[in-house]
Structures are given as C-alpha cells and as structure tokens.
C-alpha atoms as a PDB file:
ATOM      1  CA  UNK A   1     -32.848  -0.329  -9.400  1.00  0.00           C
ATOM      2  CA  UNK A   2     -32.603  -0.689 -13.100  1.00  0.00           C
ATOM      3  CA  UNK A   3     -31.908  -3.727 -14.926  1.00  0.00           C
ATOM      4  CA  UNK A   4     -29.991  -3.837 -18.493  1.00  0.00           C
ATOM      5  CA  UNK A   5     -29.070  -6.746 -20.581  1.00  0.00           C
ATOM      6  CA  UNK A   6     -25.690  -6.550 -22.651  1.00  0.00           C
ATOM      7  CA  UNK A   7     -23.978  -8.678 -25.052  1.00  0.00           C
ATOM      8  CA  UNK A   8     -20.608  -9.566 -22.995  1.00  0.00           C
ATOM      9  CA  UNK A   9     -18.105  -8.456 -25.337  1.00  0.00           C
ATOM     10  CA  UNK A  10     -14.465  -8.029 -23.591  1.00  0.00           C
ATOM     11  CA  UNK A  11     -11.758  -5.933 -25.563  1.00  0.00           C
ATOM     12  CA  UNK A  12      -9.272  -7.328 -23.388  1.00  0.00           C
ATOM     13  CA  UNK A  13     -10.008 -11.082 -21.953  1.00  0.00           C
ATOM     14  CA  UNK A  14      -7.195 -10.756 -19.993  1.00  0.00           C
ATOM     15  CA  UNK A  15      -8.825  -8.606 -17.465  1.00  0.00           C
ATOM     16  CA  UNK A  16     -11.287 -10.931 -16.206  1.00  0.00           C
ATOM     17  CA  UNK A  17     -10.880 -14.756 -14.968  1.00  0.00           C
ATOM     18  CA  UNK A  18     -11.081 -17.494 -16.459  1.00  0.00           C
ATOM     19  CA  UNK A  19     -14.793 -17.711 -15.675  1.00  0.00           C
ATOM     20  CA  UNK A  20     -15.715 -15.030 -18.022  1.00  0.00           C
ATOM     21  CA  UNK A  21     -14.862 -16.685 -20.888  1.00  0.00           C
ATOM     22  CA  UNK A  22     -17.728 -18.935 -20.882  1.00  0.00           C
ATOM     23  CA  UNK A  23     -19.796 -15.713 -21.022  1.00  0.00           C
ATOM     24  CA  UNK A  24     -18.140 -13.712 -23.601  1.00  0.00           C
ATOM     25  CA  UNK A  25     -20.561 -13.150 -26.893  1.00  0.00           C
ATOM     26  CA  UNK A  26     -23.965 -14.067 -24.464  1.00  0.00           C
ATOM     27  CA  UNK A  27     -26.265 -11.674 -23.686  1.00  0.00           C
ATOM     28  CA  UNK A  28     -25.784 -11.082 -19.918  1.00  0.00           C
ATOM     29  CA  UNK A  29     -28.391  -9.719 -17.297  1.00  0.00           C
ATOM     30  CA  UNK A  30     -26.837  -6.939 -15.478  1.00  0.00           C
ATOM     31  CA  UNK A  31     -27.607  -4.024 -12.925  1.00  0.00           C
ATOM     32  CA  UNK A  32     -25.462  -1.235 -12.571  1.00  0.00           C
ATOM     33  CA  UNK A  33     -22.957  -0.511 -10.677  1.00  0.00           C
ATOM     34  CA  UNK A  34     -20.991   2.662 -10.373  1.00  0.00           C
ATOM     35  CA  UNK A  35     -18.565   4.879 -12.143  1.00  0.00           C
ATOM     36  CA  UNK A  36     -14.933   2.945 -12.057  1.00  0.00           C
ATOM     37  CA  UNK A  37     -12.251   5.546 -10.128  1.00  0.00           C
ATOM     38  CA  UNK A  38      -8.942   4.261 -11.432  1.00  0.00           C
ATOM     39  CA  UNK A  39      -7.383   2.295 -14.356  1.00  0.00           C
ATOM     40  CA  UNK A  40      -7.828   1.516 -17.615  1.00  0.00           C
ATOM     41  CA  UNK A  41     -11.675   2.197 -17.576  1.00  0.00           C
ATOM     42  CA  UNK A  42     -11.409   5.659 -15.216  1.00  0.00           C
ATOM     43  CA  UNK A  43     -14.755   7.238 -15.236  1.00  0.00           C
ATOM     44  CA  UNK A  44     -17.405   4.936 -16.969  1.00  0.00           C
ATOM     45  CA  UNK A  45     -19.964   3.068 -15.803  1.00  0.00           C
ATOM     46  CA  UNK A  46     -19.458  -0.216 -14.977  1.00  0.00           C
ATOM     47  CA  UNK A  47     -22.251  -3.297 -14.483  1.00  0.00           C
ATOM     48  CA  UNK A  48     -22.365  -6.953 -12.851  1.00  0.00           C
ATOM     49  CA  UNK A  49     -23.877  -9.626 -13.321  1.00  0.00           C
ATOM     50  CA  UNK A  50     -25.378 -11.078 -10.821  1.00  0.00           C
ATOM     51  CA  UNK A  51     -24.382 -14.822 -10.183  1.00  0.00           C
ATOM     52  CA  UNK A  52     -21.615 -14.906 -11.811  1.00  0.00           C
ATOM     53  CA  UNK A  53     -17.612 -14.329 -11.285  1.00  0.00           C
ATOM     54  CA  UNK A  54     -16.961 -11.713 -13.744  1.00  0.00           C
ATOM     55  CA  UNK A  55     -16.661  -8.989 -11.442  1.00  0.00           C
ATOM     56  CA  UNK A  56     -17.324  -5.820 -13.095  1.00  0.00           C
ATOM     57  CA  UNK A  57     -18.204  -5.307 -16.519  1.00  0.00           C
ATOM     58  CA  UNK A  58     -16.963  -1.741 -17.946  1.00  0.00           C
ATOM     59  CA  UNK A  59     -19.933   0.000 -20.422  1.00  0.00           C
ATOM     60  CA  UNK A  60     -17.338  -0.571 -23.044  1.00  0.00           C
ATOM     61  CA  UNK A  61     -17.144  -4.310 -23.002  1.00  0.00           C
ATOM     62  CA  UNK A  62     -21.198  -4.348 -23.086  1.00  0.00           C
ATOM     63  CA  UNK A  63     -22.723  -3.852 -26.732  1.00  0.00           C
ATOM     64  CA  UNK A  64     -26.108  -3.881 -27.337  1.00  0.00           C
ATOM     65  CA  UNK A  65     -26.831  -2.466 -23.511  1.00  0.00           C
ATOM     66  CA  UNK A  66     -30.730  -1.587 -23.005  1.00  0.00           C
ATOM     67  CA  UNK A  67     -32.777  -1.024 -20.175  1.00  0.00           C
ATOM     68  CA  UNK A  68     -35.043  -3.830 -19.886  1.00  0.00           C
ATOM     69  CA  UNK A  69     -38.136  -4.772 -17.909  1.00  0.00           C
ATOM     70  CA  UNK A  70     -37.737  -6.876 -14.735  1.00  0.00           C
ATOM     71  CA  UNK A  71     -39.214 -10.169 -16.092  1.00  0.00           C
ATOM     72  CA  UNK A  72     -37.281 -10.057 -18.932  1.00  0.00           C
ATOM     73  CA  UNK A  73     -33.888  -9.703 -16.634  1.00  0.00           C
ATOM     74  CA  UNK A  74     -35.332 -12.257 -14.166  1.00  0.00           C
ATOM     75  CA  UNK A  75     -35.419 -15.049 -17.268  1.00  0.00           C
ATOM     76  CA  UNK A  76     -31.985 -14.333 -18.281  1.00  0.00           C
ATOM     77  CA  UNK A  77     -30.549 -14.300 -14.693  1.00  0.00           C
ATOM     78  CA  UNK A  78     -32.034 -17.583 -14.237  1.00  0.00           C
ATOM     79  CA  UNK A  79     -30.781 -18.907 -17.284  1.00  0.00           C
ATOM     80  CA  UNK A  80     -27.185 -17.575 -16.202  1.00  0.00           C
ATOM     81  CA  UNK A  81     -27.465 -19.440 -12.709  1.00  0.00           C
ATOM     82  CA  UNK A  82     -28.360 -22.828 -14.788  1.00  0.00           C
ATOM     83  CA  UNK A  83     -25.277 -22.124 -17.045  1.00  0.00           C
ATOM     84  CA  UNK A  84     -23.249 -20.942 -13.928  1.00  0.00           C
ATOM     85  CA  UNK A  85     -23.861 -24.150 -11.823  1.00  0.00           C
ATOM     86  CA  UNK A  86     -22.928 -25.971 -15.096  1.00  0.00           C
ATOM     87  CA  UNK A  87     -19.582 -24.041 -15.509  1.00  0.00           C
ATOM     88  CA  UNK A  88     -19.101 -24.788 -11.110  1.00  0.00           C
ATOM     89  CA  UNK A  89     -19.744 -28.460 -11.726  1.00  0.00           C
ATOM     90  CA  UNK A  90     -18.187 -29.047 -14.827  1.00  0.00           C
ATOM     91  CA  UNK A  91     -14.818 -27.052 -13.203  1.00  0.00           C
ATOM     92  CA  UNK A  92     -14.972 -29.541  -9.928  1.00  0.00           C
ATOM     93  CA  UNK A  93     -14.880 -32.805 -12.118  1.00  0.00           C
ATOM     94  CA  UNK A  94     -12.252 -31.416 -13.972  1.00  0.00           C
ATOM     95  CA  UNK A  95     -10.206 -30.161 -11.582  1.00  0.00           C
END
C-alpha cells in the first residue's frame, strides 16, 4: 500500500461535510483509493484519509500530492487523530 501526503485543497467545499473544513489548507496523510465511476470527478483517482470524515478526496482537490515514506505518513496520521478527537470533542460541547 502506498502512502501520499496532500495539501487538502477543495474546489468546491460544498461537497464534503462540515468536518472537512477544519482540514482544508493542512497537509493530510492519505492512501489511495480507487478511480471514482460517476459524477463530477468520473475517472480520477481519489484518496482518504484515514481517521477522519472527509470521505473521499478527488486527486484534484489534493495539491502538492507525493509519495511519502511510511514514518513520515504515520506522524501526520497521528497528528490528524489528535486534531480529529479535538474537532469530536469540541463538536459534543457545542452541540
């Protein structure tokens, strides 16, 4: 399995929850997923992110995508699932 990291860069916030908006302009560690069949995106390669509600990620709203070595995912995935427990608790207090 290869493992990117991506600046999460959305050219239309509207397709994703509310959730992704605490990630758009951080650099995200993502694997990838397959090649989207229908909509908007038909026929590139999407990503996730693993942790985290986004759902998939089209190549298109990635910039600065790269292969990168595990460790280097496995520090940004962890700081993800700090800042995703953060966005969790932060949403139950306020809601």
């Amino acid at each position: 399995m290869m493992h990117f990291e991506g600046v999460f860069s959305p050219a239309n916030q509207s397709e994703y929850n509310s959730e992704a908006n605490n990630y758009v302009g951080k650099k995200l560690p993502v694997q990838q997923g397959w090649v989207i069949e229908e909509g908007p995106h038909k026929g590139q390669q999407c990503y996730y992110a693993p942790n985290t509600r986004i759902g998939k990620i089209p190549q298109s709203d990635l910039e600065d995508l790269k292969p990168i070595p595990f460790a280097r995912w496995e520090q940004l995935y962890s700081s993800i699932e700090l800042e995703s427990d953060y966005i969790q608790l932060r949403a139950s207090h306020n809601g």
